[in-house]
N, C-alpha and C. Protein backbone atom coordinates (compact mmCIF):
# COMPACT_ATOMS: atom_id res chain seq x y z
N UNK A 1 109.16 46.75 -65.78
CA UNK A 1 107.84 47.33 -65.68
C UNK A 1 107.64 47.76 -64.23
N UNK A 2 107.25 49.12 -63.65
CA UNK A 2 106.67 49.18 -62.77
C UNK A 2 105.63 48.70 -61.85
N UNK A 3 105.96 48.59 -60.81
CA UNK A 3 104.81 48.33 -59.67
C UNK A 3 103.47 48.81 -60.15
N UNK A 4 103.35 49.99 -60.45
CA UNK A 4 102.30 50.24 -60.87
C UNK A 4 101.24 49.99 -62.30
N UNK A 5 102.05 49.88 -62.90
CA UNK A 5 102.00 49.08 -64.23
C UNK A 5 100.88 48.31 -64.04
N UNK A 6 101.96 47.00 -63.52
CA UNK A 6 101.84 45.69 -63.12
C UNK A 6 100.48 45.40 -62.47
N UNK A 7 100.44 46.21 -61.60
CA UNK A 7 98.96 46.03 -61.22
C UNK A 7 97.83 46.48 -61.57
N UNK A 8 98.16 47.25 -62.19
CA UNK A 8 96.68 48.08 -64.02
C UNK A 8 96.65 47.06 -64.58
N UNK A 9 97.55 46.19 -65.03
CA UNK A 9 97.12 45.48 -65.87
C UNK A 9 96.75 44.27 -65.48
N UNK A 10 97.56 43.82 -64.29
CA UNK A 10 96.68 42.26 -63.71
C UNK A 10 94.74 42.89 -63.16
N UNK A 11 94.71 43.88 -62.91
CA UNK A 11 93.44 44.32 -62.49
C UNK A 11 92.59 44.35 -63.99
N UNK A 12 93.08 44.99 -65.35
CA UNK A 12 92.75 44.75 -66.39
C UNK A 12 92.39 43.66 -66.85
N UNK A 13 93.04 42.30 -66.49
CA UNK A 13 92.91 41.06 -67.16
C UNK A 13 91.87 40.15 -66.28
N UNK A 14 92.26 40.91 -65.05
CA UNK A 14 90.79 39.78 -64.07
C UNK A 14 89.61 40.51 -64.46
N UNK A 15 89.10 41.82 -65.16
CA UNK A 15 87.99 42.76 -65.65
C UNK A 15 87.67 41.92 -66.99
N UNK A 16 88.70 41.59 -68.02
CA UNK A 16 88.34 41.00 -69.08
C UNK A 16 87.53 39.42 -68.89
N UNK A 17 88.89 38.66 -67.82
CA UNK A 17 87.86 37.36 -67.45
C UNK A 17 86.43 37.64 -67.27
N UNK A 18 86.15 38.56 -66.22
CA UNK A 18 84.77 38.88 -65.62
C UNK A 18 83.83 39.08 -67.30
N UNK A 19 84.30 39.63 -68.16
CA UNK A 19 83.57 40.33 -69.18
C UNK A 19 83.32 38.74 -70.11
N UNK A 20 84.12 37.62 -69.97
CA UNK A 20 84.17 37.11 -70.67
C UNK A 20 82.76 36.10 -69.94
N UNK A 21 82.65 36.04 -68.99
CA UNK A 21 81.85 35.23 -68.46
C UNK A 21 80.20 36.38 -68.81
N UNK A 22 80.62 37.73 -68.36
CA UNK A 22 79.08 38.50 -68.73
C UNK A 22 78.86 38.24 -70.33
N UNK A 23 79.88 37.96 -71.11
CA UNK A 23 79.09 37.47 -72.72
C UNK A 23 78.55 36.63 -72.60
N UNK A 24 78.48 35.28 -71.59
CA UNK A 24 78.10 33.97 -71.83
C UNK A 24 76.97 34.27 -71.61
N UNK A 25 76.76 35.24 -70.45
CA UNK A 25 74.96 35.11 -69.80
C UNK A 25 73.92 36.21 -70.45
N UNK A 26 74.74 37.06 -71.48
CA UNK A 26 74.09 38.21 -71.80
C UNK A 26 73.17 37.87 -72.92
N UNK A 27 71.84 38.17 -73.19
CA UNK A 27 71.60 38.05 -74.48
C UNK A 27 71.48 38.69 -75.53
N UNK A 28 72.18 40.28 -75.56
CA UNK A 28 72.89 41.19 -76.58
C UNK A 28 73.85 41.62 -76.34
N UNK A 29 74.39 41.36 -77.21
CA UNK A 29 76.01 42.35 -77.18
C UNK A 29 76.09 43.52 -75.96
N UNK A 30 74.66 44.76 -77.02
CA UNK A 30 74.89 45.73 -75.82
C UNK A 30 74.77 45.78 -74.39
N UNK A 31 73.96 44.76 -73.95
CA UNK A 31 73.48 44.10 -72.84
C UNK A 31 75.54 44.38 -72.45
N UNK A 32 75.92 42.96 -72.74
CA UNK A 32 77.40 42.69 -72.63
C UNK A 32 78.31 44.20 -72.21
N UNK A 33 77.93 45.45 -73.49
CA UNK A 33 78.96 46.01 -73.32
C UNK A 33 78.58 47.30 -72.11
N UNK A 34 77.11 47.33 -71.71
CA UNK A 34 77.21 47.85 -70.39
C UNK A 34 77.55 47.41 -69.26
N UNK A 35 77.49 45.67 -69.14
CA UNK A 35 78.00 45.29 -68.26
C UNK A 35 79.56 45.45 -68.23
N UNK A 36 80.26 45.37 -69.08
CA UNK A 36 81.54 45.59 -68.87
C UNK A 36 82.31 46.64 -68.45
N UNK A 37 81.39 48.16 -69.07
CA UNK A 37 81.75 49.16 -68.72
C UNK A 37 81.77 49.33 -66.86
N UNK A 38 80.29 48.82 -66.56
CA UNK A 38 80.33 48.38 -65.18
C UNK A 38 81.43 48.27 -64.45
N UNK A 39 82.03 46.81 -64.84
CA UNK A 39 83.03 46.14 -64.22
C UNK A 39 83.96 46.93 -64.21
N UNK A 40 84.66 47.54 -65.54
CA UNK A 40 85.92 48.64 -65.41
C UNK A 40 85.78 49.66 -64.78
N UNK A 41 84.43 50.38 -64.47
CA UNK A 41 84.40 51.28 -63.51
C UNK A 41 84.31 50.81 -62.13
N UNK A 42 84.09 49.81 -61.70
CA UNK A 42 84.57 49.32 -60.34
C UNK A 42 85.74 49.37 -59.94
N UNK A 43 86.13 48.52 -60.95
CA UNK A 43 87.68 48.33 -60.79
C UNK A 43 89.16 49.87 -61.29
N UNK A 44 87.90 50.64 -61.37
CA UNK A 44 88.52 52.33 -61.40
C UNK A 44 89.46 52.01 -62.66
N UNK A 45 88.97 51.37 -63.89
CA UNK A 45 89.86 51.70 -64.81
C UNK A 45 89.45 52.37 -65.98
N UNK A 46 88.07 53.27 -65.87
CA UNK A 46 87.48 53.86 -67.27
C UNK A 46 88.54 55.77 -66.74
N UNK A 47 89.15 55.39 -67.88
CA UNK A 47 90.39 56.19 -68.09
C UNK A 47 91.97 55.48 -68.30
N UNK A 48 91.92 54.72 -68.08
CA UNK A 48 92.84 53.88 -68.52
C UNK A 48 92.98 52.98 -69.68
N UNK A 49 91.66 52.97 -70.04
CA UNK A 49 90.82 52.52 -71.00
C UNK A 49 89.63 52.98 -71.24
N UNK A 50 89.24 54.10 -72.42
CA UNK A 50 88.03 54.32 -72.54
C UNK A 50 86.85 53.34 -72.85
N UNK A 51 85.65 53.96 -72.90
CA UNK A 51 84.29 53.44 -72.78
C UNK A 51 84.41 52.58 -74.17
N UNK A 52 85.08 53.22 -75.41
CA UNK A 52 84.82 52.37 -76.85
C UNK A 52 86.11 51.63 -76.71
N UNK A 53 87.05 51.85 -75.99
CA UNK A 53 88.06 50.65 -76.06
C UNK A 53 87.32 49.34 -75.20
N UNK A 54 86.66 49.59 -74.15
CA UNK A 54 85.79 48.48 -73.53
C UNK A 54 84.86 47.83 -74.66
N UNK A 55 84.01 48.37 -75.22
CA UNK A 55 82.80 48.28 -76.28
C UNK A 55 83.44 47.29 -77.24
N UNK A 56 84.84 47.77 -77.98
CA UNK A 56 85.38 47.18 -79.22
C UNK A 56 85.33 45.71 -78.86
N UNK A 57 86.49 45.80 -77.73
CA UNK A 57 87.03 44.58 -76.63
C UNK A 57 85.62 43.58 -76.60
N UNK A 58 84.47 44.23 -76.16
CA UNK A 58 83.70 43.08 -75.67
C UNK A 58 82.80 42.84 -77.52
N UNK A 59 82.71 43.75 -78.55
CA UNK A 59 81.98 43.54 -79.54
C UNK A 59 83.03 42.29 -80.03
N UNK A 60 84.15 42.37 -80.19
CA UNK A 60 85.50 41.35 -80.75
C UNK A 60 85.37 39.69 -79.88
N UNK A 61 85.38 39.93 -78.66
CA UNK A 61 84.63 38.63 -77.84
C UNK A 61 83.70 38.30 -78.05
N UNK A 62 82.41 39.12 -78.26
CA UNK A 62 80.95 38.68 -78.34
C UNK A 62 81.24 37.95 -79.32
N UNK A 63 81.59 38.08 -80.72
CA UNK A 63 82.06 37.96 -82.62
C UNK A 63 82.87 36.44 -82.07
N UNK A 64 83.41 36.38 -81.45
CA UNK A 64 84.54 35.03 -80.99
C UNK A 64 83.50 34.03 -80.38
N UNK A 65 82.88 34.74 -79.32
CA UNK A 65 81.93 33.29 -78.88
C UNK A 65 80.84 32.69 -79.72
N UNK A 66 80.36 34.24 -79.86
CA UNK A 66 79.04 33.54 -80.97
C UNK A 66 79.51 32.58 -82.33
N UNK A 67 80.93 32.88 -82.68
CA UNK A 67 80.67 32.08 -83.65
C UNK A 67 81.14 30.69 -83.84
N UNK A 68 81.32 30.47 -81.85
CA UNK A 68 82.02 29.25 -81.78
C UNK A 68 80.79 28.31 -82.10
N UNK A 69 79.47 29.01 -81.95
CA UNK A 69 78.15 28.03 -82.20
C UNK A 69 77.68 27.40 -83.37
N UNK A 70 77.93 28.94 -84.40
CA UNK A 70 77.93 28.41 -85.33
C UNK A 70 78.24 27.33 -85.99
């Protein structure tokens, strides 16, 4: 794998941590999935991943935490 790769995607996975912690504090989803879009555009990756690949990502997490309550 490339150098460059390598670091899209470790930058990708510290964006997901971050997203995973904005589900905990958010109190709607969509709330959640603007914040995330946020984060990937900081981290200069909306194009590397579009806006509904972010959305899916955090609707599929939101669906995972919430129903750890249940």
């Amino acid at each position: 794998m490339g150098a460059m790769k390598s670091i899209i995607m470790d930058a990708e996975e510290q964006c997901w941590d971050q997203v995973s912690d904005i589900i905990k504090e958010s109190e709607h989803v969509s709330e959640a999935m603007n914040r995330a879009s946020a984060v990937f555009a900081q981290a200069g990756l909306i194009g590397y991943l579009s806006v509904s690949d972010i959305d899916e990502g955090v609707g599929e997490m939101w669906n995972e935490q919430r129903s750890a309550y249940v």
